[in-house]
Protein backbone atom coordinates (compact mmCIF):
# COMPACT_ATOMS: atom_id res chain seq x y z
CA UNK A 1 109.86 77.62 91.05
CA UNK A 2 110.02 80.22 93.87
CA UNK A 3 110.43 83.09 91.50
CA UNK A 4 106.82 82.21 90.08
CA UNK A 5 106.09 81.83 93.68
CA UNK A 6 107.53 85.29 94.83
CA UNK A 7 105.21 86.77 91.75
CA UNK A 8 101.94 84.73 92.47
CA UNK A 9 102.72 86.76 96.60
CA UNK A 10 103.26 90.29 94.72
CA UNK A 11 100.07 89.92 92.80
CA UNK A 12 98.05 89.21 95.69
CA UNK A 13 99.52 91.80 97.95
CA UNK A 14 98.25 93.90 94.91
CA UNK A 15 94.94 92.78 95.38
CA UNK A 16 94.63 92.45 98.93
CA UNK A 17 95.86 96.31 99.07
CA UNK A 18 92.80 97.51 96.39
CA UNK A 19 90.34 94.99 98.55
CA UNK A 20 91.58 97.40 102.19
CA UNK A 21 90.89 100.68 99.64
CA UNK A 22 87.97 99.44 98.65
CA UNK A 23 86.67 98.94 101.53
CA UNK A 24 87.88 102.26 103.56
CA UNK A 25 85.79 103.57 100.40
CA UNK A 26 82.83 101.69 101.33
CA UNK A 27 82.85 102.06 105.32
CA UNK A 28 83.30 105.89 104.31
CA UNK A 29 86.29 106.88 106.25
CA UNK A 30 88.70 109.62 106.10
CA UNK A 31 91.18 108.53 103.48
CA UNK A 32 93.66 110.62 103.90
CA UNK A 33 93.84 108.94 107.64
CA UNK A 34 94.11 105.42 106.30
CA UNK A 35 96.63 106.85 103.71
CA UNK A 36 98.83 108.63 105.99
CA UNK A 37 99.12 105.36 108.53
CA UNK A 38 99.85 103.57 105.62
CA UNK A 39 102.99 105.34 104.61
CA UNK A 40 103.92 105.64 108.52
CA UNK A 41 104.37 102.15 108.26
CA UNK A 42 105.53 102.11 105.16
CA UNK A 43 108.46 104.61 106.23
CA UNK A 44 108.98 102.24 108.97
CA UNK A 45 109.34 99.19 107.51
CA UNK A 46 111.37 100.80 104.93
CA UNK A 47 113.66 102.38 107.49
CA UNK A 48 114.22 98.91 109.02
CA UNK A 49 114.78 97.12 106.04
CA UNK A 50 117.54 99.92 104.95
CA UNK A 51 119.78 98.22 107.96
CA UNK A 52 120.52 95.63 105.50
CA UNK A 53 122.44 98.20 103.78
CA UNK A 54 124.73 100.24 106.36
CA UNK A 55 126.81 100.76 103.84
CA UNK A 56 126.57 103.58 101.64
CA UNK A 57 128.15 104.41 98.28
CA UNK A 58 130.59 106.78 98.01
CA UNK A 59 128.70 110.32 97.15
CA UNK A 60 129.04 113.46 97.60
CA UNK A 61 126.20 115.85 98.83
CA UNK A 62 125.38 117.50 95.94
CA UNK A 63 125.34 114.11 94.58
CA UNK A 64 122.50 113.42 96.42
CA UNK A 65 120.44 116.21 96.04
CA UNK A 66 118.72 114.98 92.93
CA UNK A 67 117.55 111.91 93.91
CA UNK A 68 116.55 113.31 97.29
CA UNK A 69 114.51 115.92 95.32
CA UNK A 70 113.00 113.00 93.00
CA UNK A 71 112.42 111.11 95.99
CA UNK A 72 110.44 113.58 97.35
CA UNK A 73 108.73 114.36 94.35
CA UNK A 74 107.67 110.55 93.50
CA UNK A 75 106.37 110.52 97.04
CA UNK A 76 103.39 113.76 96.32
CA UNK A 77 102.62 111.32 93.52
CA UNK A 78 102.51 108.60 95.03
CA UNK A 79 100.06 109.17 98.12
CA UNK A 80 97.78 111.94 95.41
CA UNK A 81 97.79 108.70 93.28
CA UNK A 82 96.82 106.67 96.21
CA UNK A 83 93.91 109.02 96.84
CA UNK A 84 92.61 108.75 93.09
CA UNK A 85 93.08 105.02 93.23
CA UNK A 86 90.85 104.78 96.53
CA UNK A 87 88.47 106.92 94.90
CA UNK A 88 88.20 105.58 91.57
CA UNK A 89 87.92 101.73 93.14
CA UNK A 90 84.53 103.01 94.75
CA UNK A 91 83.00 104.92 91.85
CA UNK A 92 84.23 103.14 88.67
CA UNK A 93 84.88 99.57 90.49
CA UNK A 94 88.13 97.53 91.11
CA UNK A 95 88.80 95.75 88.13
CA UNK A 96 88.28 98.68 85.62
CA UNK A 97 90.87 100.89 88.02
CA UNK A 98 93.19 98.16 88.47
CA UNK A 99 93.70 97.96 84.81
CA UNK A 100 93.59 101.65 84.49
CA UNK A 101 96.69 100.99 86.41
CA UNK A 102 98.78 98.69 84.63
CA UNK A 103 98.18 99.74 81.21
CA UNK A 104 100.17 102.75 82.70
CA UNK A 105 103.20 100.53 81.53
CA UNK A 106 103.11 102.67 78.15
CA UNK A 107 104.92 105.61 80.03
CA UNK A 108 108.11 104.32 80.91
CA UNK A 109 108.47 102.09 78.35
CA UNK A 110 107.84 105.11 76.23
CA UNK A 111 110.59 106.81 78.57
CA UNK A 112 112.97 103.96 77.86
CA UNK A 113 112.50 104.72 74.13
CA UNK A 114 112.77 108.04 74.04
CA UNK A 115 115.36 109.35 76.59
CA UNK A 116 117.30 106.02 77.03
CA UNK A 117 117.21 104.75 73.40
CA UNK A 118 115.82 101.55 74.52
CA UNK A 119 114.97 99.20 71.54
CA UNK A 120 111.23 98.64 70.93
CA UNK A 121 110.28 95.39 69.10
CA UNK A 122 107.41 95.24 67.06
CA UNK A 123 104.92 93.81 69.04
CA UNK A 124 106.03 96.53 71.52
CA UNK A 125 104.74 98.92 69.50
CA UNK A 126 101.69 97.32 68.48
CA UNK A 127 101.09 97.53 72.40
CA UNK A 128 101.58 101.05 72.86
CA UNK A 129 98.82 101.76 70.17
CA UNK A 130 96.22 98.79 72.04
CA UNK A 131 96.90 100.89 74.95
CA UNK A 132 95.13 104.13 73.81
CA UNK A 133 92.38 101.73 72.19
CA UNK A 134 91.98 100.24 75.94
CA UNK A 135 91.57 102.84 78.18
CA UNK A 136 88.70 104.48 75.87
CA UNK A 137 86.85 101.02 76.12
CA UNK A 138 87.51 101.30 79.89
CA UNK A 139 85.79 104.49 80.24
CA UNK A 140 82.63 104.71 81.48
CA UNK A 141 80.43 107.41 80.20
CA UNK A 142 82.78 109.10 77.85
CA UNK A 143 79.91 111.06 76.16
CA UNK A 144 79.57 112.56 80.13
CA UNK A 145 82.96 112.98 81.06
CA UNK A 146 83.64 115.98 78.55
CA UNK A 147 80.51 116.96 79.65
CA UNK A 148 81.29 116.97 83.48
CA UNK A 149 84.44 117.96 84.12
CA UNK A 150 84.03 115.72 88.18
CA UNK A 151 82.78 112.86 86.17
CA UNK A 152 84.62 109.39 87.72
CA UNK A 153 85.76 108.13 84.18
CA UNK A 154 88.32 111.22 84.53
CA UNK A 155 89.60 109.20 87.70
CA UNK A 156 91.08 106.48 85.63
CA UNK A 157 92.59 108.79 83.27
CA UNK A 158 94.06 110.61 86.43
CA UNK A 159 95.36 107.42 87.42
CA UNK A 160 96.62 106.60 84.14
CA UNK A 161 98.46 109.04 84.15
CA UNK A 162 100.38 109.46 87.73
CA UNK A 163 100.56 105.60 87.73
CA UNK A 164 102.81 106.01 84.70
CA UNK A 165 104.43 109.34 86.25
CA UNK A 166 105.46 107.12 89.19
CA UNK A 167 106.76 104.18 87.63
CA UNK A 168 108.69 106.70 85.41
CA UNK A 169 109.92 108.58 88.16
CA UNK A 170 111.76 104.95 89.67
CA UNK A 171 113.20 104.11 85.93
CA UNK A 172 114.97 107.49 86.31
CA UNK A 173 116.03 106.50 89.39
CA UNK A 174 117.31 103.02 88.86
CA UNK A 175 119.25 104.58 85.62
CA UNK A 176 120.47 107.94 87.00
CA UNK A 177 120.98 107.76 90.92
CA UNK A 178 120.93 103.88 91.67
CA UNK A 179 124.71 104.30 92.07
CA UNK A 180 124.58 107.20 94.19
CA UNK A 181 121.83 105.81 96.61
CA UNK A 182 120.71 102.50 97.68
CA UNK A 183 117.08 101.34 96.50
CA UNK A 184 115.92 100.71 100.58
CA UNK A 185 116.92 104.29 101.30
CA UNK A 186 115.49 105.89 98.23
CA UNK A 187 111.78 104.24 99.11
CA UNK A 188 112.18 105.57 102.15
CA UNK A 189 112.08 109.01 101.45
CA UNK A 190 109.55 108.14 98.88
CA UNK A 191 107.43 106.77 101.81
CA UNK A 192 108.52 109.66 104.63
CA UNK A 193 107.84 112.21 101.64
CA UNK A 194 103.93 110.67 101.23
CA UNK A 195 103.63 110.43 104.87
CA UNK A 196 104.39 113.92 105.38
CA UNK A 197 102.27 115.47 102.51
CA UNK A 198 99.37 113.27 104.15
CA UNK A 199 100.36 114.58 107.73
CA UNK A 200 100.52 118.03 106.53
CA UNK A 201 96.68 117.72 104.79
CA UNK A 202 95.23 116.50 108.07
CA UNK A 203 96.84 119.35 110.14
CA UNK A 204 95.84 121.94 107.56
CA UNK A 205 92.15 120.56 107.58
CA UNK A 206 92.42 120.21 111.63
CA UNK A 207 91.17 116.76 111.27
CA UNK A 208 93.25 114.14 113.49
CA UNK A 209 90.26 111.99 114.79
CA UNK A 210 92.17 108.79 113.66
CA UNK A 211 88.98 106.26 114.21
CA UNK A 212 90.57 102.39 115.17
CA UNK A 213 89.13 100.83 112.19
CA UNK A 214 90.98 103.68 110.24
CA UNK A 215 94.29 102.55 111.98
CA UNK A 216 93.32 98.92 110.78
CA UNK A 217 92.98 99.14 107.70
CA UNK A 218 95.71 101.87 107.10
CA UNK A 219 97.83 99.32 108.75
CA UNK A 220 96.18 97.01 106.43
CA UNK A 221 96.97 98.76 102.70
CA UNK A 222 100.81 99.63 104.10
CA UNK A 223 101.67 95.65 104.54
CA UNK A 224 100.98 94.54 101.31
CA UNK A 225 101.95 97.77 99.75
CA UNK A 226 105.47 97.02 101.03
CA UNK A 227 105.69 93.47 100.52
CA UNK A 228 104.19 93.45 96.71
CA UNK A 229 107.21 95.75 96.06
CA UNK A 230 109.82 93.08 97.60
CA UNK A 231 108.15 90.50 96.54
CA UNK A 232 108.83 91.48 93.41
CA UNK A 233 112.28 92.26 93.62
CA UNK A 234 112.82 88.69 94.78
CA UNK A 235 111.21 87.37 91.47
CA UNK A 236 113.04 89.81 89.96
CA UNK A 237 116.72 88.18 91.26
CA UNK A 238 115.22 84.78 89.97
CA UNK A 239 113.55 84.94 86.53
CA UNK A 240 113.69 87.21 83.67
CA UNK A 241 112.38 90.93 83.88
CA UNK A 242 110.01 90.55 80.90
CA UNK A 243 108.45 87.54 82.83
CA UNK A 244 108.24 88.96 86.46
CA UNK A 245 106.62 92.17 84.91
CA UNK A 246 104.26 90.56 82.29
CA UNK A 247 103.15 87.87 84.57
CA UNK A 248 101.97 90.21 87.57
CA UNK A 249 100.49 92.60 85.79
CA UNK A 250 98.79 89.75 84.35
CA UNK A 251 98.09 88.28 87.37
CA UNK A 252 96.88 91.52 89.36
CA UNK A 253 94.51 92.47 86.46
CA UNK A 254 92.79 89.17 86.48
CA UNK A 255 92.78 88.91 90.26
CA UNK A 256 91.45 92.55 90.70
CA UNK A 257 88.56 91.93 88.40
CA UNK A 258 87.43 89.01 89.60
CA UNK A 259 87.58 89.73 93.30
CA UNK A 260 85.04 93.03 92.14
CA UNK A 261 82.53 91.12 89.98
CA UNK A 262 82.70 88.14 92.55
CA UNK A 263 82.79 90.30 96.15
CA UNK A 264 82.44 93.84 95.17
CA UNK A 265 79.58 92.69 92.81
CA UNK A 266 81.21 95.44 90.40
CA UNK A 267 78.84 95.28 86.82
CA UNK A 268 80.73 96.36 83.69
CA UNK A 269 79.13 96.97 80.20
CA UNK A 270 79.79 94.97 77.12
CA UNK A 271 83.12 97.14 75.82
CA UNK A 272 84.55 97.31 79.65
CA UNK A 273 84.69 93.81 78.85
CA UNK A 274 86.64 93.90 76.02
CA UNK A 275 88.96 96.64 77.68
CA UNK A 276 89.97 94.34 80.08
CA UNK A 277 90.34 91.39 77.88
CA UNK A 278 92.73 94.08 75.78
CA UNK A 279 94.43 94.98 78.86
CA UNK A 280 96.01 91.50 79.43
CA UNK A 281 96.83 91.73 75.79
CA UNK A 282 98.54 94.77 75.85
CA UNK A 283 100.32 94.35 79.20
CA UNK A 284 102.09 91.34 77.66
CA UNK A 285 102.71 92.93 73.91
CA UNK A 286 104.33 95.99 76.55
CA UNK A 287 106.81 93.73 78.25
């Protein structure tokens, strides 16, 4: 019972963080502010959470170099992914992006198949190809989007495509370096890598104004960013992987669209629709 409980928590976290995105969107502020004070207390929190783990395993330092420099890396992606996401909520809505998200699954399950020789079942497969089928129902205007190379249905494939990058990025991890370097420690570069990058942007752009409601709700998207992540590793030391994953993916689909048709009043056309009825499908086919 309290793993389904720890993944019912992630899910919302999941949504509660799109709902803060969706509204910096909306009140127009300076993303990259609310971004960057969410990864400062994301680094925080992940920094203080690390003490559960003085202990480190025995590595050398050029042991550690690559999953420093993938840490790093999976940090740019995560707070450029951020910025698409927060985007993409306002123009395309946050059901539609929140799928967008989690059909993402195909890349490193695809990884697993390729590079670790992971074992795909058949209805694995016949996920992969509802995938593809998906994300063109989920795109609005498609005749525009080749058309206009700015058009917002080239958000979702943006995110499509660095959501998968990410979660990639932490299968590589958990496979190559999760012997060489705790989990706690490895999201925190992740996070200190992000909150740099975002840093960086605002000093390049000479635009440090941080407005109070910006603090807020940067505050805000870090929380629940952080705890979706351990709640899910607690549902993850209680049930089944295939479960945790299938069920809040599930779950944060279904929650993100209905809190944008039912708050965001988000409108979606007959074969959006049928995307996201696909995308529950093919999340659970995935896992």
């Amino acid at each position: 019972m309290q793993g389904w409980i720890f993944i019912l928590l992630s899910s919302l976290c999941s949504v509660v963080l799109v709902h803060f995105l969706k509204l910096a969107e909306h009140k127009k502020l300076n993303t990259i502010r609310v971004l960057t004070v969410n990864y400062l207390i994301a680094s925080v929190f992940a920094l203080f959470i690390s003490w559960r783990h003085p202990e480190l395993p025995a590595a050398s330092i050029q042991s550690l170099l690559l999953p420093v420099l993938l840490g790093i890396g999976v940090g740019v992606i995560f707070i450029v992914n951020f910025f698409i996401y927060s985007k993409s909520v306002f123009h395309n809505g946050v059901g539609i992006s929140v799928a967008a998200m989690r059909i993402s699954l195909i890349i490193p399950v695809l990884l697993s198949t390729v590079i670790y020789f992971e074992i795909l079942e058949i209805r694995q497969w016949m996920g992969i190809m509802l995938v593809f089928l998906t994300l063109f129902l989920l795109l609005p205007d498609k005749r525009k989007m080749w058309k206009e190379p700015y058009s917002a249905a080239w958000l979702l494939v943006l995110l499509f495509i660095l959501t998968g990058i990410g979660d990639a990025s932490l299968k590589i991890y958990e496979a190559e370096f999760s012997q060489v370097m705790v989990k706690e420690h490895f999201m925190g570069i992740v996070f200190l890598s992000a909150l740099i990058v975002g840093l960086v942007t605002l000093l390049v752009n000479k635009n440090w104004k941080f407005s109070t409601t910006e603090v807020y709700l940067g505050t805000g998207i870090g929380i629940p960013n952080l705890l979706a992540a351990i709640f899910l590793i607690e549902a993850l030391e209680r049930l089944n992987g295939a479960v945790v994953y299938s069920s809040a993916n599930v779950l944060t689909v279904l929650g993100g669209a209905m809190l944008g048709l039912f708050f965001w009043g988000d409108r979606l056309t007959k074969f959006q629709w049928a995307g996201l009825g696909l995308t529950v499908v093919a999340i659970i086919l995935l896992i």
